[in-house]
N, C-alpha and C. Protein backbone atom coordinates (compact mmCIF):
# COMPACT_ATOMS: atom_id res chain seq x y z
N UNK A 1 0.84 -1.17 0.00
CA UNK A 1 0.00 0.00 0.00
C UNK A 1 0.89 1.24 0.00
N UNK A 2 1.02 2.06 -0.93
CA UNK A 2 1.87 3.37 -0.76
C UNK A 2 0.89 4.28 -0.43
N UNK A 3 2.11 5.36 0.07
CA UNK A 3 1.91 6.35 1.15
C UNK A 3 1.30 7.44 0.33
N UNK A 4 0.33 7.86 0.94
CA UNK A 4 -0.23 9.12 0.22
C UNK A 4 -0.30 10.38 1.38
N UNK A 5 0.67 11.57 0.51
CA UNK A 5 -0.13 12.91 1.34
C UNK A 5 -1.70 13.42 1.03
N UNK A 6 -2.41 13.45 2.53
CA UNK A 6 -3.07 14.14 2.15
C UNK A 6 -3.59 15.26 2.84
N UNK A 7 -4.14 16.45 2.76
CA UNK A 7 -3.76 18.09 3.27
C UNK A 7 -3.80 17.68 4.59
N UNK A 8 -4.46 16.66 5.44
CA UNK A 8 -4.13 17.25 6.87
C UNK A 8 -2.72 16.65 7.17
N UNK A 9 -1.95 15.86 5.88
CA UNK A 9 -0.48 15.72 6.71
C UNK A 9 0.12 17.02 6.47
N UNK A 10 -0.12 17.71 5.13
CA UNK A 10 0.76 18.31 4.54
C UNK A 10 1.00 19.67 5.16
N UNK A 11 -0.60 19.86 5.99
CA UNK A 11 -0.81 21.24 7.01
C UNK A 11 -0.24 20.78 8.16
N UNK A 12 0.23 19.39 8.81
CA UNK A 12 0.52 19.82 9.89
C UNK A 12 2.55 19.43 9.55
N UNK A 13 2.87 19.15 8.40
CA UNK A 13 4.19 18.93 8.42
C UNK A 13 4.43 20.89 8.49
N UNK A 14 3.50 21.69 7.37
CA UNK A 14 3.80 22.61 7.74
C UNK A 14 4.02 23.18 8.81
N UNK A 15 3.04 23.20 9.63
CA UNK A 15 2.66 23.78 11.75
C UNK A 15 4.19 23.51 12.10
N UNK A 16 4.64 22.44 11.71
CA UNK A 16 5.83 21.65 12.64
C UNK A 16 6.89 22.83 12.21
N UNK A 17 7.00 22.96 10.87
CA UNK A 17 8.07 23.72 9.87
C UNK A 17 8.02 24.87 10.73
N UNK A 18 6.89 25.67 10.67
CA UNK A 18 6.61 27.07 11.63
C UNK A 18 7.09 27.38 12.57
N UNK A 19 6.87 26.11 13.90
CA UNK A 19 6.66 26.28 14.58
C UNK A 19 8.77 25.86 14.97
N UNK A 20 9.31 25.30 14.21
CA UNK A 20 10.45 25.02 14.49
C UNK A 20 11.52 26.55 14.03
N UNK A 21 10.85 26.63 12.53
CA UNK A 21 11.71 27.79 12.25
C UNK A 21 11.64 29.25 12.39
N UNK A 22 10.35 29.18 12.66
CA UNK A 22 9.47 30.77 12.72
C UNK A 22 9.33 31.80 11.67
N UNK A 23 8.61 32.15 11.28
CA UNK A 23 8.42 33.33 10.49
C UNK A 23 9.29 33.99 9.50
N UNK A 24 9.89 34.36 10.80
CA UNK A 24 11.38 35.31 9.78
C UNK A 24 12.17 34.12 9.09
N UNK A 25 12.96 32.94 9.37
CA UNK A 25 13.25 32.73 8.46
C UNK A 25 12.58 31.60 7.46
N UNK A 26 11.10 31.59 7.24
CA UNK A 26 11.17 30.86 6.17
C UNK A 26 11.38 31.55 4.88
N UNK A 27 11.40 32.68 4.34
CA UNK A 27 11.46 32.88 2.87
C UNK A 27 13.39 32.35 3.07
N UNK A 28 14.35 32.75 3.71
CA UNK A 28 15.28 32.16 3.20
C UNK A 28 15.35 30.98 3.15
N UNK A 29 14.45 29.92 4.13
CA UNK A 29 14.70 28.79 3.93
C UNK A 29 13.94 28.50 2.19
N UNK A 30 13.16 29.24 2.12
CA UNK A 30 12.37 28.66 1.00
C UNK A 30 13.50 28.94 -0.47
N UNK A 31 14.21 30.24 -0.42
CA UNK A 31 15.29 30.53 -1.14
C UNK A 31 16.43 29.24 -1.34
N UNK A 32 16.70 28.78 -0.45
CA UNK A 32 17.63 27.89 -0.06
C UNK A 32 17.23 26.79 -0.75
N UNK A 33 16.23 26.25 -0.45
CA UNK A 33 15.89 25.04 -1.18
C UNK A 33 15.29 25.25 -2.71
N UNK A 34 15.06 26.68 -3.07
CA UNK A 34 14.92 26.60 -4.48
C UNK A 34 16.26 26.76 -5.46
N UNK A 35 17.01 27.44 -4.57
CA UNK A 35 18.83 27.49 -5.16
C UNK A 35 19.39 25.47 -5.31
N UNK A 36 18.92 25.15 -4.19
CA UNK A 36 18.95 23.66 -4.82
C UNK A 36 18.78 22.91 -5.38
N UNK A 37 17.40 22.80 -5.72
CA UNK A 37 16.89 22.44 -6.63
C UNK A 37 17.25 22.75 -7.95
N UNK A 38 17.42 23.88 -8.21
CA UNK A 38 17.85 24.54 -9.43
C UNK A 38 19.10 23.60 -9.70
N UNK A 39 19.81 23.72 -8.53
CA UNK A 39 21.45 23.53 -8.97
C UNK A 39 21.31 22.01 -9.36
N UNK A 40 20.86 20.95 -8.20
CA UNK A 40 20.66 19.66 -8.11
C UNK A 40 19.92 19.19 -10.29
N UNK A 41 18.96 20.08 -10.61
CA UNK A 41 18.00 19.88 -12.20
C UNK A 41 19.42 19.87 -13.02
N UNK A 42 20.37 21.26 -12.92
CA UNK A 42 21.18 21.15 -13.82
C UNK A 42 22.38 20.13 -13.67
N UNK A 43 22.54 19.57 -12.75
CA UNK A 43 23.71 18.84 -12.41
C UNK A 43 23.00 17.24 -13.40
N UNK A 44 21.89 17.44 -13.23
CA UNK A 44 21.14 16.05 -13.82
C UNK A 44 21.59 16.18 -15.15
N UNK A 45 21.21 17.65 -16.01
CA UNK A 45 20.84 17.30 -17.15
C UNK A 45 22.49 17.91 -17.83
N UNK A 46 23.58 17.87 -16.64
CA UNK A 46 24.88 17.86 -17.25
C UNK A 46 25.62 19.28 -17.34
N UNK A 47 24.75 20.31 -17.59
CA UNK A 47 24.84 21.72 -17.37
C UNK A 47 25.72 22.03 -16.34
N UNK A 48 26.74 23.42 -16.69
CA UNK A 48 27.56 23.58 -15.38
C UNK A 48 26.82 24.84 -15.38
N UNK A 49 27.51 24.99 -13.81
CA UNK A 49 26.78 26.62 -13.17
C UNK A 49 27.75 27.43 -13.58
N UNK A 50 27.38 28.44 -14.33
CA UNK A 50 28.79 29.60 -14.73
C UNK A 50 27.95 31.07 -13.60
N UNK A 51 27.54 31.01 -12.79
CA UNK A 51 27.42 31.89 -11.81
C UNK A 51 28.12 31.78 -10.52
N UNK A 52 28.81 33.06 -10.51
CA UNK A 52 30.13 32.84 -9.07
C UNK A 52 29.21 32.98 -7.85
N UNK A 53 29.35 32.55 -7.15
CA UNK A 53 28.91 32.86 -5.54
C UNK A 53 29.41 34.38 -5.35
N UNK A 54 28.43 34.63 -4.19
CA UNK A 54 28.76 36.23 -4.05
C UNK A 54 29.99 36.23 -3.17
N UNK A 55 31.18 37.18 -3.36
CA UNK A 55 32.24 37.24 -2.48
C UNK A 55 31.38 37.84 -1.56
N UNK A 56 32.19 36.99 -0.10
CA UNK A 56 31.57 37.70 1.02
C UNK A 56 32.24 39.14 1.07
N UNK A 57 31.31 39.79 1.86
CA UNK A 57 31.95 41.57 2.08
C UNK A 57 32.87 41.86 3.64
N UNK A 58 34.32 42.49 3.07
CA UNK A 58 34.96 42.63 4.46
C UNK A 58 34.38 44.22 5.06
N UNK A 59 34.26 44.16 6.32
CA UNK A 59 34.42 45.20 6.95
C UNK A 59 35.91 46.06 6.77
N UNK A 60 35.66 47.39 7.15
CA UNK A 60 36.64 48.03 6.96
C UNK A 60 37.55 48.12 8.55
N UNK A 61 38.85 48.05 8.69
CA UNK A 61 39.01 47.88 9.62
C UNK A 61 39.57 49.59 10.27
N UNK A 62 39.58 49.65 11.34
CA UNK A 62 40.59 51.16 11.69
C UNK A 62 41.56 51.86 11.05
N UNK A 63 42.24 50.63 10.95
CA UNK A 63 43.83 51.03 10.09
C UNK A 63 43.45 51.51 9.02
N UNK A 64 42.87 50.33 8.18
CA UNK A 64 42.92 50.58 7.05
C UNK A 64 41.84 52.07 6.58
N UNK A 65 40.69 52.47 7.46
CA UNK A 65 40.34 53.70 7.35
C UNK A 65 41.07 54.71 7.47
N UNK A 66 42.31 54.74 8.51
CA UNK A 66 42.91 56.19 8.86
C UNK A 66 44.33 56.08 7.22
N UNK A 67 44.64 55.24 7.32
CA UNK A 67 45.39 54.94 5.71
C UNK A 67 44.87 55.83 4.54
N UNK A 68 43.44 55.19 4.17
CA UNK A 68 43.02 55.54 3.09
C UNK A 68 42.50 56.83 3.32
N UNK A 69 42.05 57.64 4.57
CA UNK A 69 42.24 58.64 5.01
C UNK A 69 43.22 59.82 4.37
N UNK A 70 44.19 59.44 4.69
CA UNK A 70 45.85 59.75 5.11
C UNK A 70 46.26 60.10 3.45
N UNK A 71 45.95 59.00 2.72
CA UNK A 71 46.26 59.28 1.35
C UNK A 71 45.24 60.25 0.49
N UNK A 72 44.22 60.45 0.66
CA UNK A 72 43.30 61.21 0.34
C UNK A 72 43.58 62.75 0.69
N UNK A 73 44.59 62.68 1.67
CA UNK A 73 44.76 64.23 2.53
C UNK A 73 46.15 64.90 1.40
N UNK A 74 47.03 63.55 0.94
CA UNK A 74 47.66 64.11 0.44
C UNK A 74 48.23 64.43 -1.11
């Protein structure tokens, strides 16, 4: 006998989802798993990803503010 969803599993797998992750983050989770999916379809059909990941962003540190400062003055 196979398993069938039907809406009252599918509403309460959601409740569980909610109630574990809360609010704020489901759109990234939902982001997350559609970046996968995506990636996981093309890996099937052989396709490479020619999109770089975003470089993470450094903070600026002290030094290097009173530096770039410093050269600007002169």
């Amino acid at each position: 006998m196979p398993f069938r969803m039907g809406p009252w599993e599918i509403g309460l797998i959601l409740a569980i989802i909610l109630i574990v992750f809360g609010v704020g983050k489901l759109p990234q989770i939902g982001g997350a798993i559609g970046k996968g999916l995506r990636a996981f379809r093309k890996g099937q059909r052989g396709e490479e990803d020619n999109e770089e990941m975003p470089k993470p962003k450094r903070k600026a540190t002290k030094k290097a503010t009173k530096d770039s400062a410093k050269e600007e003055k002169d």
